[in-house]
Protein backbone atom coordinates (compact mmCIF):
# COMPACT_ATOMS: atom_id res chain seq x y z
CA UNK A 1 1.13 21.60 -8.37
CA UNK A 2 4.31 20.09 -8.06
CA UNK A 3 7.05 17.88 -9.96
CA UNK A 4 8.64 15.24 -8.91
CA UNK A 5 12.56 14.22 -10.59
CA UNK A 6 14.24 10.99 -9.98
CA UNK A 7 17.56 9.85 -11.84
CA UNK A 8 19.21 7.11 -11.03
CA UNK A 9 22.66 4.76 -11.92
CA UNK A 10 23.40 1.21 -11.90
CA UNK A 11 27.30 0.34 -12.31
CA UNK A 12 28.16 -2.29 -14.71
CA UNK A 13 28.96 -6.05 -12.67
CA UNK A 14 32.15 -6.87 -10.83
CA UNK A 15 33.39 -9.71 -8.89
CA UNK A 16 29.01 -10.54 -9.20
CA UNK A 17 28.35 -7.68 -7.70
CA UNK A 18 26.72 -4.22 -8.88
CA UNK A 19 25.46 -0.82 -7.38
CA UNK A 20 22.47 0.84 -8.16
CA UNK A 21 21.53 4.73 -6.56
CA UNK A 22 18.55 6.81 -7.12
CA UNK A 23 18.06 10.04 -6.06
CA UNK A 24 15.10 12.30 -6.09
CA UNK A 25 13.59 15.58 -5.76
CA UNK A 26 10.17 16.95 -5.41
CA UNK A 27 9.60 20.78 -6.08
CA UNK A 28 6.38 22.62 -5.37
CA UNK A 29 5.33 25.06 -7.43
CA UNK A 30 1.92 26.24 -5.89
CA UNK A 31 1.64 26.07 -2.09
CA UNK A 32 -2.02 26.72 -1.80
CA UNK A 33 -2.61 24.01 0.54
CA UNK A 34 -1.52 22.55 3.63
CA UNK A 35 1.00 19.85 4.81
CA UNK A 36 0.53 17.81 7.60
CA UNK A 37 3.49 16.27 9.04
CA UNK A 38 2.33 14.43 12.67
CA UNK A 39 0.24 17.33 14.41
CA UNK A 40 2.56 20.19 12.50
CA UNK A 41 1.76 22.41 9.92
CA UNK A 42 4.76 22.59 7.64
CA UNK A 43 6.20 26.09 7.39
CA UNK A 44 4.25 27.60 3.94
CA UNK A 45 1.55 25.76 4.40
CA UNK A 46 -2.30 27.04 4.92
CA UNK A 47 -4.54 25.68 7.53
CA UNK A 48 -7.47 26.75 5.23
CA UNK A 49 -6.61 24.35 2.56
CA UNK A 50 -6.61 20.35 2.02
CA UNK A 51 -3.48 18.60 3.09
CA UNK A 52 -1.16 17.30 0.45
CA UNK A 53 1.10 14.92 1.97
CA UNK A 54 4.06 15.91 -0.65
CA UNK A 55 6.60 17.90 1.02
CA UNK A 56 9.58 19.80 -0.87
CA UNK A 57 12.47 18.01 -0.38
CA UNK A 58 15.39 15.85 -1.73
CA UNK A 59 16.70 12.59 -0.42
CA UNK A 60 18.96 9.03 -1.67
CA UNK A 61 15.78 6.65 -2.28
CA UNK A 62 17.35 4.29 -3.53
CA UNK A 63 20.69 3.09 -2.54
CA UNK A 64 22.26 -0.39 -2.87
CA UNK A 65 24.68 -3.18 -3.61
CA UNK A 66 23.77 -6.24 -5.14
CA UNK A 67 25.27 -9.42 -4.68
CA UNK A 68 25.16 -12.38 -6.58
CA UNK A 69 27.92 -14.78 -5.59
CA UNK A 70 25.91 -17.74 -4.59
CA UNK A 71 24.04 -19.39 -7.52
CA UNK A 72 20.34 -18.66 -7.50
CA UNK A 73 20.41 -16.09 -4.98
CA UNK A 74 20.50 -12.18 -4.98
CA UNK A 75 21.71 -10.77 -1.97
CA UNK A 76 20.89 -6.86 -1.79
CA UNK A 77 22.17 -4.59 1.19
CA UNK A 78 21.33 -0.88 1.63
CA UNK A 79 18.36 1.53 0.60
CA UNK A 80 15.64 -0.22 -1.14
CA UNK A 81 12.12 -0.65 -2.53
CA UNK A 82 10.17 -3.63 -1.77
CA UNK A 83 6.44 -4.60 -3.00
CA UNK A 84 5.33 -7.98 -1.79
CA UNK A 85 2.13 -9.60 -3.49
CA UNK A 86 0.01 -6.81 -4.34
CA UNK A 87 1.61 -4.02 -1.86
CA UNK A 88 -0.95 -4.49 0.84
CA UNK A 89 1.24 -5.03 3.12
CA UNK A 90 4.46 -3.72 2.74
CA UNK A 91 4.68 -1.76 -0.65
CA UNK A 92 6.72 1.51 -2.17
CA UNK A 93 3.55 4.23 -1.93
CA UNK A 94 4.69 5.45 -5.19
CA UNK A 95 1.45 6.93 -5.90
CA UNK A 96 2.78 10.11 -4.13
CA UNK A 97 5.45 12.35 -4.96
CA UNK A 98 7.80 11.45 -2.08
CA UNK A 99 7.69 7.56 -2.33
CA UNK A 100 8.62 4.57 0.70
CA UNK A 101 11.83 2.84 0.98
CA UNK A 102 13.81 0.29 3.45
CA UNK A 103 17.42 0.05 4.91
CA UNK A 104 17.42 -3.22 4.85
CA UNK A 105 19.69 -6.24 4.14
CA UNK A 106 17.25 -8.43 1.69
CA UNK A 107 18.00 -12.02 0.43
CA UNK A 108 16.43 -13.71 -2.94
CA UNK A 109 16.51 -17.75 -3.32
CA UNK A 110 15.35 -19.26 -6.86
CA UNK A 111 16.88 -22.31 -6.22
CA UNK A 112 13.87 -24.65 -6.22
CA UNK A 113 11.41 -24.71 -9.60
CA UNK A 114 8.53 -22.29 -9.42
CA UNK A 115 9.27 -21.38 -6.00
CA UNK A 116 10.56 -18.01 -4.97
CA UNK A 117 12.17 -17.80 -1.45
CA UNK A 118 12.33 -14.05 -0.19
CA UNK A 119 13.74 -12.69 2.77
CA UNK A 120 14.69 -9.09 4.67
CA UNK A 121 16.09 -7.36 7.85
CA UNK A 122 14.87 -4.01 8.02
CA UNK A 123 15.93 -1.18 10.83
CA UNK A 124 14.58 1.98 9.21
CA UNK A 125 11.84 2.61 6.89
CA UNK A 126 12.16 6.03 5.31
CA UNK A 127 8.73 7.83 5.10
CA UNK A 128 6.82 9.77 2.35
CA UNK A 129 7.25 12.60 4.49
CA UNK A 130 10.85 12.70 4.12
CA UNK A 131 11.26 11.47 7.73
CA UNK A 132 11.87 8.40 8.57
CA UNK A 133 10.98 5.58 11.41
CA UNK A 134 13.42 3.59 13.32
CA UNK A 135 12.94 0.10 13.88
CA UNK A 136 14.51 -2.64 16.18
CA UNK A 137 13.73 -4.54 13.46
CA UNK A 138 11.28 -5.68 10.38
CA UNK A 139 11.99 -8.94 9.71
CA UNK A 140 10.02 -9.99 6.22
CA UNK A 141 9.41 -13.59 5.36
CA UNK A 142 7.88 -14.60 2.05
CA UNK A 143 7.71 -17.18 -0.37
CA UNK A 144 5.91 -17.59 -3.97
CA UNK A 145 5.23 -20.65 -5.39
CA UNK A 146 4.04 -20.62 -9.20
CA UNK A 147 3.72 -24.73 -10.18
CA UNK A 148 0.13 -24.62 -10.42
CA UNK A 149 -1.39 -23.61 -13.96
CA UNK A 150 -5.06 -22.14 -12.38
CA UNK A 151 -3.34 -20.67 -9.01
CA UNK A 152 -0.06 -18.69 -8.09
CA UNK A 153 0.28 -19.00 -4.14
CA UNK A 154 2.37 -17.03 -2.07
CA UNK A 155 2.63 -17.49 1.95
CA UNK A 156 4.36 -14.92 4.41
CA UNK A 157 5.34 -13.89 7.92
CA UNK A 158 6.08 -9.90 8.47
CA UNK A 159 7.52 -9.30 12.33
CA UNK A 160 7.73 -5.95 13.26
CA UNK A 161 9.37 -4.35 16.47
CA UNK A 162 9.45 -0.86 16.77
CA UNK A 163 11.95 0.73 18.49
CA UNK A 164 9.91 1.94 21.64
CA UNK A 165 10.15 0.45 24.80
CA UNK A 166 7.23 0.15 26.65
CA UNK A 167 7.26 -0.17 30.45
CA UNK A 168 3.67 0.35 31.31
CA UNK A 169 0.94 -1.51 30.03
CA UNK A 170 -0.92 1.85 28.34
CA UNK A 171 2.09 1.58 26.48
CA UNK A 172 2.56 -2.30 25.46
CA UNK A 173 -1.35 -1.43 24.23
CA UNK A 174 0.40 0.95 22.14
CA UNK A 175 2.90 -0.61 20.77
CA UNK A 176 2.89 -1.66 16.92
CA UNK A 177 5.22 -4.73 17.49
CA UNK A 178 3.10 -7.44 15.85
CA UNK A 179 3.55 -10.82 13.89
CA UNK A 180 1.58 -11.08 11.08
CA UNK A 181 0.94 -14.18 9.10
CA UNK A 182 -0.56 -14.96 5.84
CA UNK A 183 -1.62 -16.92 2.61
CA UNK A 184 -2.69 -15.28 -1.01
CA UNK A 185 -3.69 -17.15 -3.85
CA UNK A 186 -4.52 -15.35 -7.25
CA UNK A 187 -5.05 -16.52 -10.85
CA UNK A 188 -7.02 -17.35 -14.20
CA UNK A 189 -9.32 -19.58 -14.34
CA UNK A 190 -10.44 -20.79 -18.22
CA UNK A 191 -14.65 -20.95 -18.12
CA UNK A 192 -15.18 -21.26 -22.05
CA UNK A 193 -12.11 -20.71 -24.56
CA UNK A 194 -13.44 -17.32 -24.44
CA UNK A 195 -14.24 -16.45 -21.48
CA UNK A 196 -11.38 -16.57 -18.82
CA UNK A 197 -12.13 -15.36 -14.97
CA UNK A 198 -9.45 -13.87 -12.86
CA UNK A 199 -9.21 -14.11 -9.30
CA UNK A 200 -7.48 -13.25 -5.94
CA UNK A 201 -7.97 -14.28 -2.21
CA UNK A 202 -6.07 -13.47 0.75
CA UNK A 203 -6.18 -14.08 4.44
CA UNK A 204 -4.02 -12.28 7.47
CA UNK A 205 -3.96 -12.54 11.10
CA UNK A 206 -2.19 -10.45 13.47
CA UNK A 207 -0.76 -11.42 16.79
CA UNK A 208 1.44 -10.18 19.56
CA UNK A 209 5.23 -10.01 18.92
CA UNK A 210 7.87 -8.26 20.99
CA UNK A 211 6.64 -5.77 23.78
CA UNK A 212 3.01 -5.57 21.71
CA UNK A 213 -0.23 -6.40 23.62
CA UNK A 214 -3.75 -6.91 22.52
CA UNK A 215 -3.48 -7.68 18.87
CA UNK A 216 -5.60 -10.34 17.50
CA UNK A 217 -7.18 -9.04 14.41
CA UNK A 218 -7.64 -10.16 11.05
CA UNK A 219 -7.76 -9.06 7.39
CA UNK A 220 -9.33 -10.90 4.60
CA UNK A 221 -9.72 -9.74 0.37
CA UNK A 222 -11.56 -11.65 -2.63
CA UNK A 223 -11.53 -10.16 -6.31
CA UNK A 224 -12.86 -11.91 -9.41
CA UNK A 225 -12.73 -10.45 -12.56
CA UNK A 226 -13.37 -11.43 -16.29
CA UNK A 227 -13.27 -9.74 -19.41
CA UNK A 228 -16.27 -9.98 -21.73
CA UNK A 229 -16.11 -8.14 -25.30
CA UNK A 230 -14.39 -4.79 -24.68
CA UNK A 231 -14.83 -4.09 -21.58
CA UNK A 232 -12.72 -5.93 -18.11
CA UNK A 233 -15.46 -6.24 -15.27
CA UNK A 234 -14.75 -7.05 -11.61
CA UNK A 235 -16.21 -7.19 -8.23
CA UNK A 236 -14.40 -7.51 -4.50
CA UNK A 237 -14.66 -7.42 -0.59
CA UNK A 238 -12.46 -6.24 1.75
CA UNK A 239 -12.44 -6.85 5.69
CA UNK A 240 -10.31 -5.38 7.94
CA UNK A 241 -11.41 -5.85 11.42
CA UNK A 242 -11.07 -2.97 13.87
CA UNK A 243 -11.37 -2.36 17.68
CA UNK A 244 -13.36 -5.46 19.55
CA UNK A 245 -13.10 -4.61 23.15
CA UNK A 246 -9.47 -5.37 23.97
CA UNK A 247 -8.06 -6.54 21.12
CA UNK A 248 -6.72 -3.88 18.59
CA UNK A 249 -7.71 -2.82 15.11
CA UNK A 250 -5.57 -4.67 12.64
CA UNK A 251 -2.43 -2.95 11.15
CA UNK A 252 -1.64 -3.11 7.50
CA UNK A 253 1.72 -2.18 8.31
CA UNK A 254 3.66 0.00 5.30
CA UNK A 255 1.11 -0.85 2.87
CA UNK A 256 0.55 1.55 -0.45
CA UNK A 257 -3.00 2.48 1.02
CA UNK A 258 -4.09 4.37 -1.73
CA UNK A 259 -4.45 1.79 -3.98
CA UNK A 260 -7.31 0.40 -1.71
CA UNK A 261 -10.79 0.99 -0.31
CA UNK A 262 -11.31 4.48 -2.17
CA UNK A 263 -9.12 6.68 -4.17
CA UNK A 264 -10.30 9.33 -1.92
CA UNK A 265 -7.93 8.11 0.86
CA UNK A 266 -10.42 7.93 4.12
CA UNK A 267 -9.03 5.00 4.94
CA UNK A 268 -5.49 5.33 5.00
CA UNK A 269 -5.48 5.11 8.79
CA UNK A 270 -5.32 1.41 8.65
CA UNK A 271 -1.43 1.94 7.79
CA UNK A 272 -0.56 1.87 11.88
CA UNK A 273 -3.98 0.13 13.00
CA UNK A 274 -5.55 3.46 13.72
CA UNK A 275 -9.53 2.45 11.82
CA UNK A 276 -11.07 2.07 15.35
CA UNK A 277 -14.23 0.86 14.08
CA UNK A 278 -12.62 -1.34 10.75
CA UNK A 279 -14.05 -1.37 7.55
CA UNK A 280 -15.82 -3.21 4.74
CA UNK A 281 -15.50 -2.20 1.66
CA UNK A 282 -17.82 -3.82 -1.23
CA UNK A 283 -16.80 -2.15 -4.71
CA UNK A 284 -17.39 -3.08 -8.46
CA UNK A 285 -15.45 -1.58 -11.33
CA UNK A 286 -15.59 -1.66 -15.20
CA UNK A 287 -12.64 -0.84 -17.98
CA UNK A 288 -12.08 -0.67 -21.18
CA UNK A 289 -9.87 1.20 -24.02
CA UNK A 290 -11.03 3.52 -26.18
CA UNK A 291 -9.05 5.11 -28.92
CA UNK A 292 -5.71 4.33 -26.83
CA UNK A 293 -7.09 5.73 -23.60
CA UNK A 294 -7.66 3.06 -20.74
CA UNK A 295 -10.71 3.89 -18.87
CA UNK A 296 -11.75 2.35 -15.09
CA UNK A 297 -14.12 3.36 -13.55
CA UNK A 298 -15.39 1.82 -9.14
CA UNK A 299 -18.04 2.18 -7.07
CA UNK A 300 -17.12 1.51 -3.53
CA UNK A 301 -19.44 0.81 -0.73
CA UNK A 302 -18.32 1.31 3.01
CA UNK A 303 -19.31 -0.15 6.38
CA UNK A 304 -17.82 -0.99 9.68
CA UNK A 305 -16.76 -4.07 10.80
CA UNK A 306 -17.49 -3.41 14.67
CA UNK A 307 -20.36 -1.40 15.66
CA UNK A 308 -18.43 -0.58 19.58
CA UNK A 309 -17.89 3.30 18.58
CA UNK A 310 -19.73 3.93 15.66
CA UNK A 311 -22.79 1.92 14.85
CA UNK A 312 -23.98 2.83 10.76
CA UNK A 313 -22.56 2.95 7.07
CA UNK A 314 -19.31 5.04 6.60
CA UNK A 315 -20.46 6.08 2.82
CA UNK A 316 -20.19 5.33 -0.55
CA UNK A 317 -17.26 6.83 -3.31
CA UNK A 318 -17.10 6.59 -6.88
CA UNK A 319 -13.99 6.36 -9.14
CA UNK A 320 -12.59 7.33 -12.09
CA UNK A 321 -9.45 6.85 -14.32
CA UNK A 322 -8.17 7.94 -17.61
CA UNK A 323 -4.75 6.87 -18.70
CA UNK A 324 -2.84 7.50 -22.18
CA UNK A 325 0.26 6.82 -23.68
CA UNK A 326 1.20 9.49 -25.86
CA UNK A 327 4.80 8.44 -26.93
CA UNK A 328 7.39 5.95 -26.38
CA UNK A 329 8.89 8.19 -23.27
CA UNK A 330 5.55 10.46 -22.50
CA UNK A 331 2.10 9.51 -20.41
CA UNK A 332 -0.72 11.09 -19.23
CA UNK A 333 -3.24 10.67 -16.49
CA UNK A 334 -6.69 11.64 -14.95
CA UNK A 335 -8.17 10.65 -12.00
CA UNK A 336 -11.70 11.92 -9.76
CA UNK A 337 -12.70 10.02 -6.66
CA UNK A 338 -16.21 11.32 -4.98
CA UNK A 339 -16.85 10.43 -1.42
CA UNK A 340 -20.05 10.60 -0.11
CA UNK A 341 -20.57 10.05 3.61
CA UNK A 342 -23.35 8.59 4.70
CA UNK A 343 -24.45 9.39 8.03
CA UNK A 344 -22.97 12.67 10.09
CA UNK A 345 -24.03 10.60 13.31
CA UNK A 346 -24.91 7.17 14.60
CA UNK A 347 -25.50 6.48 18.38
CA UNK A 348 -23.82 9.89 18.84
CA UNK A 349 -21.23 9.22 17.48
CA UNK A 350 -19.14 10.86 14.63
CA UNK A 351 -18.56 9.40 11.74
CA UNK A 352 -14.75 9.01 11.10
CA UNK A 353 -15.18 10.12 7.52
CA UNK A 354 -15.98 13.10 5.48
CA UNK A 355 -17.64 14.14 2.11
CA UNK A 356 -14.80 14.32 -0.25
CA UNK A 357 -14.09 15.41 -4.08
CA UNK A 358 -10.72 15.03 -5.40
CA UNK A 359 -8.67 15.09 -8.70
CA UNK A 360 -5.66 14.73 -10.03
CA UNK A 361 -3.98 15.69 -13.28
CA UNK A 362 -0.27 13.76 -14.14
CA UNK A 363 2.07 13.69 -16.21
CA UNK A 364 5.03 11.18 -16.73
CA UNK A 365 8.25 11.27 -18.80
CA UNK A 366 10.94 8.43 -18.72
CA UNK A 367 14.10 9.52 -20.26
């Protein structure tokens, strides 16, 4: 159990400029588990309970200046959020206590109609560990173009360089630096005047970049949705591909993980490229409101993409969601995933996941 504070200021604008700062604090109030920080077992922690990657700790999340002295641009320089597209990619992990952020020098055009020009230099990304990683750089390229009634399209370029520097080959195979390009394209599309389908599509490939070797590896998402009476139904597929001989598994960089492939977080390794055997993950999920309560509910089924290590079906998970407003400044949520792995062994080989039951109980006040 454990409660998470954040207050933050923005100053009022001068010379086209304001300041914003947010600072945080998560306090644990149970330590009946364990946290995992690398290979370390935080201090308080017990190696006979689960891992709960929300360490006690303050920090400055949120720290920057915001520009605006050019027309149609927002320039924004210091300690920062950023969620691109749907934060599969690079995203804020705000779904735990201790959320992601970026030193980072970030640039905003909305000079052309329906087309939104984003750019950013990043040299640290601070961790929800309360560490943080130093980069050479992060150099984020993106641009959203909404002209198109049935189709928003967005198209993007993410180059990372770490700030290792490999001399060996072992280590260049090591190395995240990677360039990794992409298109998404999402919408409605009108069927009937009362039916109306809702859709998404995206396709990534990663290369080499900087001092990394061996990545060529791709990454590929489809969702369609529609809402029929009460209730919203949807279906999707997710590929990431994984280790194929040489060429690495592919790296969804400093995505918000836990809002993909399972609730129950077995995949999270693909943050860093560490799924060896990559996934596919086939899920269908249902929602409705009742009585003021939203209600979702997945089923998720899991396979490998490469059969090199681990030749079989990872599992199956089911999830659920209930989510309430209960005033203006006061909300309330429930959550269960249930993973269910499928096979202990295939070919002798492990399977890289485990049978899983987790829940969560939250509560959220905006003041």
């Amino acid at each position: 159990m454990n409660i998470r504070t954040r207050v933050g200021y923005r100053t009022g604008d001068f010379l086209d400029s304001n300041a914003y700062i947010q600072l945080q604090n998560v306090t644990n109030l149970m330590e009946q588990y364990s946290f995992v920080e690398g290979t370390h077992l935080k201090a308080g922690g017990d190696k006979a309970n689960d891992s709960i990657a929300d360490p006690d700790g303050s920090r400055v999340q949120q720290a920057y200046i915001d520009v605006k002295a050019l027309p149609d641009h927002l320039f924004r320089i210091g300690r920062q959020e950023i969620i691109l597209d749907d934060a599969r990619l690079i995203g804020n992990i705000n779904w735990r206590q201790n959320g992601q952020s970026f030193d980072a020098l970030s640039v905003t055009n909305t000079s052309f109609q329906d087309l939104k020009l984003f750019a950013s230099y990043i040299n640290q990304v601070n961790t929800i560990y309360l560490g943080h990683m130093d980069l050479d750089k992060l150099i984020l390229l993106h641009a959203d173009y909404s002209g198109i009634k049935a189709a928003d399209i967005s198209a993007f370029c993410y180059l990372l360089d770490d700030d290792d520097n490999p001399r060996t080959k072992a280590e260049k195979r090591a190395s995240r630096d990677s360039a990794t390009y992409g298109l998404r394209v999402k919408g409605d599309l009108p069927v009937t005047q009362e039916l109306m389908l809702k859709y998404a599509l995206d396709y990534a490939h990663q290369s080499d970049f900087e001092d990394g070797d061996d990545h060529r590896a791709d990454m590929f998402n489809t969702f369609i949705g529609a809402k029929v009476s009460m209730f919203d139904l949807g279906a999707g597929y997710s590929y990431l591909s994984g280790q194929d001989g040489h060429h690495r598994p592919f790296d969804t960089l400093f995505s918000t993980t836990h809002k993909f492939n399972g609730w129950a977080d077995q995949f999270v390794s693909t943050n860093g490229g560490g799924l060896r055997d990559g996934l596919q993950d086939a899920y269908v999920q249902v929602g409705t409101d009742y009585m003021g309560v939203k209600l979702t509910a997945v089923y998720h089924y899991f396979d490998t993409s490469e059969n090199e290590y681990f030749d079989g079906n990872y599992g199956d998970e089911i999830d659920l969601l209930a989510n309430r407003k209960i005033t203006d400044n006061l909300s309330g949520l429930l959550s269960f995933a249930y993973y269910s792995q499928d096979d202990e062994k295939a070919n002798g080989y492990l399977n890289p996941t485990r049978d899983e039951q987790v829940f969560w109980a939250r509560l959220h006040y905006v003041f």
